[in-house]
Protein backbone atom coordinates (compact mmCIF):
# COMPACT_ATOMS: atom_id res chain seq x y z
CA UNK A 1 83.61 193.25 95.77
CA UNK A 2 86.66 194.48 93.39
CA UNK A 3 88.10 192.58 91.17
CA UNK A 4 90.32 189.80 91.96
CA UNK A 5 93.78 189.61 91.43
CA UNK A 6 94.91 186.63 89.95
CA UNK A 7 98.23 184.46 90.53
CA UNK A 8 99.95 182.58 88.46
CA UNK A 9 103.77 180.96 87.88
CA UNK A 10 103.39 182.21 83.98
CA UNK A 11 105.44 184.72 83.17
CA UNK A 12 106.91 186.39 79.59
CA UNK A 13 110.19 183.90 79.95
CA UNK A 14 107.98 180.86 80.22
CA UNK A 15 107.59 179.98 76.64
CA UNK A 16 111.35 179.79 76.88
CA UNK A 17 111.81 177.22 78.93
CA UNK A 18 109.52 174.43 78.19
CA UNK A 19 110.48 170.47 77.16
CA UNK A 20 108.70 169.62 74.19
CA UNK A 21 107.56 166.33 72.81
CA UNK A 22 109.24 163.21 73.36
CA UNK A 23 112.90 163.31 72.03
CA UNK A 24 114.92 160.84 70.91
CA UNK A 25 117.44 158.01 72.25
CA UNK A 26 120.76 157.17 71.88
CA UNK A 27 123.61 154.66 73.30
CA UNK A 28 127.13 155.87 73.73
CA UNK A 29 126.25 159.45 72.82
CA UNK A 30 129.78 161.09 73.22
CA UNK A 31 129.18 164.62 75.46
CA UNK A 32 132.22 165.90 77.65
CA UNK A 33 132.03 169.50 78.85
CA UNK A 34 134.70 171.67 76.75
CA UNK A 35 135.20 168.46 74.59
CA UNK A 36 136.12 169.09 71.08
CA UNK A 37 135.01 165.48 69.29
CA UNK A 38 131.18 165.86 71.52
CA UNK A 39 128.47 164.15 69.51
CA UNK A 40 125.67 166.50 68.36
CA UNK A 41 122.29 164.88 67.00
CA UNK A 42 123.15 164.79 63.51
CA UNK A 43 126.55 163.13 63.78
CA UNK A 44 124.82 160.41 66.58
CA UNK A 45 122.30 159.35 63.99
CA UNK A 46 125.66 158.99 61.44
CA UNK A 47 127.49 157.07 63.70
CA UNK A 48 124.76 154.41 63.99
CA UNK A 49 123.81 155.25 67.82
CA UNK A 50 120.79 155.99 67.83
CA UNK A 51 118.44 153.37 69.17
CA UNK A 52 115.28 153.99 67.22
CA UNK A 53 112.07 155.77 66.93
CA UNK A 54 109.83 154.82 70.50
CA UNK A 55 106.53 155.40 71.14
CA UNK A 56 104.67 157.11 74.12
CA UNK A 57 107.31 159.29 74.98
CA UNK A 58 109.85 158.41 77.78
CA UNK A 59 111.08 158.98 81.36
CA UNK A 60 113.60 159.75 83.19
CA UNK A 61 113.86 159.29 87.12
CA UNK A 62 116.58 159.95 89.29
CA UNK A 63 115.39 159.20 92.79
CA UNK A 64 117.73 159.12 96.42
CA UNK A 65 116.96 156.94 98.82
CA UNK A 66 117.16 158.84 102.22
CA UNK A 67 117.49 158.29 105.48
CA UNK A 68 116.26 160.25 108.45
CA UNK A 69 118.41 160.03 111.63
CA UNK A 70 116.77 159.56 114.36
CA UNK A 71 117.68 162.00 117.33
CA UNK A 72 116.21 161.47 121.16
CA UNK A 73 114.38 164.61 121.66
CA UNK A 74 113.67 165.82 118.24
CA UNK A 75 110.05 165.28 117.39
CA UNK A 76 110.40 165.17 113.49
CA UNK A 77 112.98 165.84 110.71
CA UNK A 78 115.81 167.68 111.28
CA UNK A 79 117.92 170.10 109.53
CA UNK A 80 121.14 168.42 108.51
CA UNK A 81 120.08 164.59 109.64
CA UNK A 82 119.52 163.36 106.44
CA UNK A 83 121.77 160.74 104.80
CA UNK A 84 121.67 159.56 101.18
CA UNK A 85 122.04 156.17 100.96
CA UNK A 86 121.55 155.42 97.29
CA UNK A 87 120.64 156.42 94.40
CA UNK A 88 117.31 154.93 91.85
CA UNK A 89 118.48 156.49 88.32
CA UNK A 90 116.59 154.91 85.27
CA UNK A 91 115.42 155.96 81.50
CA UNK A 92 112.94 154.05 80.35
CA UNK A 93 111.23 154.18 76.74
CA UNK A 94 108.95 152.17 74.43
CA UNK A 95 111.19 150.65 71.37
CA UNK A 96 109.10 150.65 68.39
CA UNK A 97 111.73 149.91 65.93
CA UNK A 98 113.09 146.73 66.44
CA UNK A 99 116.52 145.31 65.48
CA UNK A 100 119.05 143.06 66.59
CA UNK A 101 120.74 145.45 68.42
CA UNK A 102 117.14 146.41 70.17
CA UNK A 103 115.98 142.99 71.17
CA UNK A 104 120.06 142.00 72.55
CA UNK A 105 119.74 145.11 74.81
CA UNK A 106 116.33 144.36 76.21
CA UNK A 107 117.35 140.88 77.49
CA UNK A 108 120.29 142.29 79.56
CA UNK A 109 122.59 139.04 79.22
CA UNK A 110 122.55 138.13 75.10
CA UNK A 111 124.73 137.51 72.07
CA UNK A 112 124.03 138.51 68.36
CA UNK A 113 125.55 135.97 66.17
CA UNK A 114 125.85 137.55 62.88
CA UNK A 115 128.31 134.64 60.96
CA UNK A 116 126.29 131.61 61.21
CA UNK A 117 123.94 132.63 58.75
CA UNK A 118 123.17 134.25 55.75
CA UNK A 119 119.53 135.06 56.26
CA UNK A 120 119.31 135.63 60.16
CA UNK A 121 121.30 137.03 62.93
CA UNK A 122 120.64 134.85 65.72
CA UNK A 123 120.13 136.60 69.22
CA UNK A 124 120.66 133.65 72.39
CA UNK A 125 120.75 134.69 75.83
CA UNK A 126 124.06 134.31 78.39
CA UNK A 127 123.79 132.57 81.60
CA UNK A 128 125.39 135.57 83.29
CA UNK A 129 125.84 138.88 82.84
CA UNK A 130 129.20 140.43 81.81
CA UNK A 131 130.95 143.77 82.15
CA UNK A 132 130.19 144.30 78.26
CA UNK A 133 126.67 143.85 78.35
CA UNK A 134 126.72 147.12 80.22
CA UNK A 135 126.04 150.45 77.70
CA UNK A 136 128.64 153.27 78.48
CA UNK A 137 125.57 155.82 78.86
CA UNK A 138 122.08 155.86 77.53
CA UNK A 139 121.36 159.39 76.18
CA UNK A 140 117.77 161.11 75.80
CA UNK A 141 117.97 164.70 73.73
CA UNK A 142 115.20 166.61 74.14
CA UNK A 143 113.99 170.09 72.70
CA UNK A 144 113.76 173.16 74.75
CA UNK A 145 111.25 175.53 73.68
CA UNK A 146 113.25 178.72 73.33
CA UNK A 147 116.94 177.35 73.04
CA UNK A 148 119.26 175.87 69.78
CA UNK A 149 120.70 173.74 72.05
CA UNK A 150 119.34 170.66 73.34
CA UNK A 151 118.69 169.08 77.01
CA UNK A 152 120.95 165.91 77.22
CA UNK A 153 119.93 163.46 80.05
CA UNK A 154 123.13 160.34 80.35
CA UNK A 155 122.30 157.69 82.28
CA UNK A 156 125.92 155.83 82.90
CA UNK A 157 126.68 152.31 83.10
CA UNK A 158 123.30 151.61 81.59
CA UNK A 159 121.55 147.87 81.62
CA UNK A 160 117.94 146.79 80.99
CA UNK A 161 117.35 144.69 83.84
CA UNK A 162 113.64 143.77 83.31
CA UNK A 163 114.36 141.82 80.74
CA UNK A 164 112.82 141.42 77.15
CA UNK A 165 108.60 141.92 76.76
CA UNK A 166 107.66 141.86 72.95
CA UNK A 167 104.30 143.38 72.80
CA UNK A 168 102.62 142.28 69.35
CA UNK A 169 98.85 142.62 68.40
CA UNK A 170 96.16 143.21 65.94
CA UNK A 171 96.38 146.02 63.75
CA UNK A 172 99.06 147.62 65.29
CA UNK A 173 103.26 147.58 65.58
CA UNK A 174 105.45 145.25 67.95
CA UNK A 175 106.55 147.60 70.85
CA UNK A 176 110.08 146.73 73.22
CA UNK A 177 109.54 148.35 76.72
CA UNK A 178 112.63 149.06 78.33
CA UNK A 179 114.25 150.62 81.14
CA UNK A 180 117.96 151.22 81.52
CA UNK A 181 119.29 151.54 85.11
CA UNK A 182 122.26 153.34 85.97
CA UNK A 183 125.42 152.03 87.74
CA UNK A 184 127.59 153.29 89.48
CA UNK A 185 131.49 152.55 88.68
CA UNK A 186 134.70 151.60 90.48
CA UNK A 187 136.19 154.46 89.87
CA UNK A 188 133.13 156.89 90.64
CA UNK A 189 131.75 155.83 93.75
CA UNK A 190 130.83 159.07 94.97
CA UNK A 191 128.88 160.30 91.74
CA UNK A 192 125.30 158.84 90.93
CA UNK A 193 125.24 157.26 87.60
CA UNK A 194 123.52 160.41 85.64
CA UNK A 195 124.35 163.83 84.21
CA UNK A 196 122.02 166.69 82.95
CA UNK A 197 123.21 169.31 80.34
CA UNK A 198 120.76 171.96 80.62
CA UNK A 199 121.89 174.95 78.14
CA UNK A 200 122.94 178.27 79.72
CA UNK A 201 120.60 181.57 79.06
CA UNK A 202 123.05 182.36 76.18
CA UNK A 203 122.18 179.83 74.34
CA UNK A 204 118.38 180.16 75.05
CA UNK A 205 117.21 182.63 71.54
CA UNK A 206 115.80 179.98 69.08
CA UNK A 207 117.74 179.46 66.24
């Protein structure tokens, strides 16, 4: 028997193109393609936007919900007859830095109170959620292996609707989970709530 071949999807341009570790979060992260004022990392962190250091990585999920239309005669799916009917867009981390500003975001509906007094900022939840409470876009940047640009992932209209979970124990730190869905906007009806800048191959020789 001669030798066999083997296959594989690894190639010489694969160490170029991998996601590594777990990135980091922000809220309102300003990105518009050709934009002259776009946020990079550095500037983010200046402005105040970032949302903290997490733990156990993150993810982001951007799932349609489709239909198949049904056809008499057909016996299975069919080229063309499938509809989208909405759209499941979430990113979802584990806050381990914990603020204000952490703890009013993970209970959707809240108010920080930060005149009343001088020792405490005092964080009470709303009876109903308002148009404010939503973030503009939550923002993962991410490192890709063999580019000096980063991946940005924007979820839009962004609101932690599973409320707030503070995870405390034993020798070990207070964790926030969270997961902010995406939603869509009166004046963008026809584009899901997300946007991913992946860098072009210019841009891919590390820095």
């Amino acid at each position: 028997m001669g030798k066999k071949r083997n296959f594989s999807g690894y190639t010489k341009n694969t160490p170029e193109h991998l996601l590594l570790d777990a990135g980091a979060f922000f809220k309102n992260f300003i990105y518009e393609p050709g934009g002259t004022d776009n946020d990079t990392f550095d500037s983010a962190v200046a402005a105040g936007k970032l949302i903290g250091a997490t733990q156990g990585g993150g993810e982001f999920s951007a799932v349609p919900s489709i239909r198949q239309v049904e056809v008499d005669g057909v016996k299975g799916r069919a080229k063309g007859l499938e509809v989208i009917d909405s759209w499941d867009v979430y990113l979802k981390a584990t806050i381990l830095e914990t603020t204000a500003e952490t703890v009013k975001a993970a209970l959707s509906a809240a108010t920080v109170d930060t005149e009343s007094d001088e020792e405490y900022d005092i964080i009470t939840g709303n009876a109903a959620i308002e148009l404010e409470d939503y973030i503009d876009n939550v923002t993962w940047i991410g490192t890709l292996s063999g580019s000096n640009k980063p991946v940005i992932i924007q979820v839009f209209n962004a609101l932690n609707t599973d409320g707030l979970k503070l995870t405390v124990k034993d020798k070990g730190e207070a964790t926030i989970p969270v997961t902010f869905y995406g939603h869509y906007s009166p004046e963008e009806l026809d584009s899901p709530p997300f946007d991913i800048f992946y860098p072009k191959k210019e841009n891919t020789e590390t820095a």
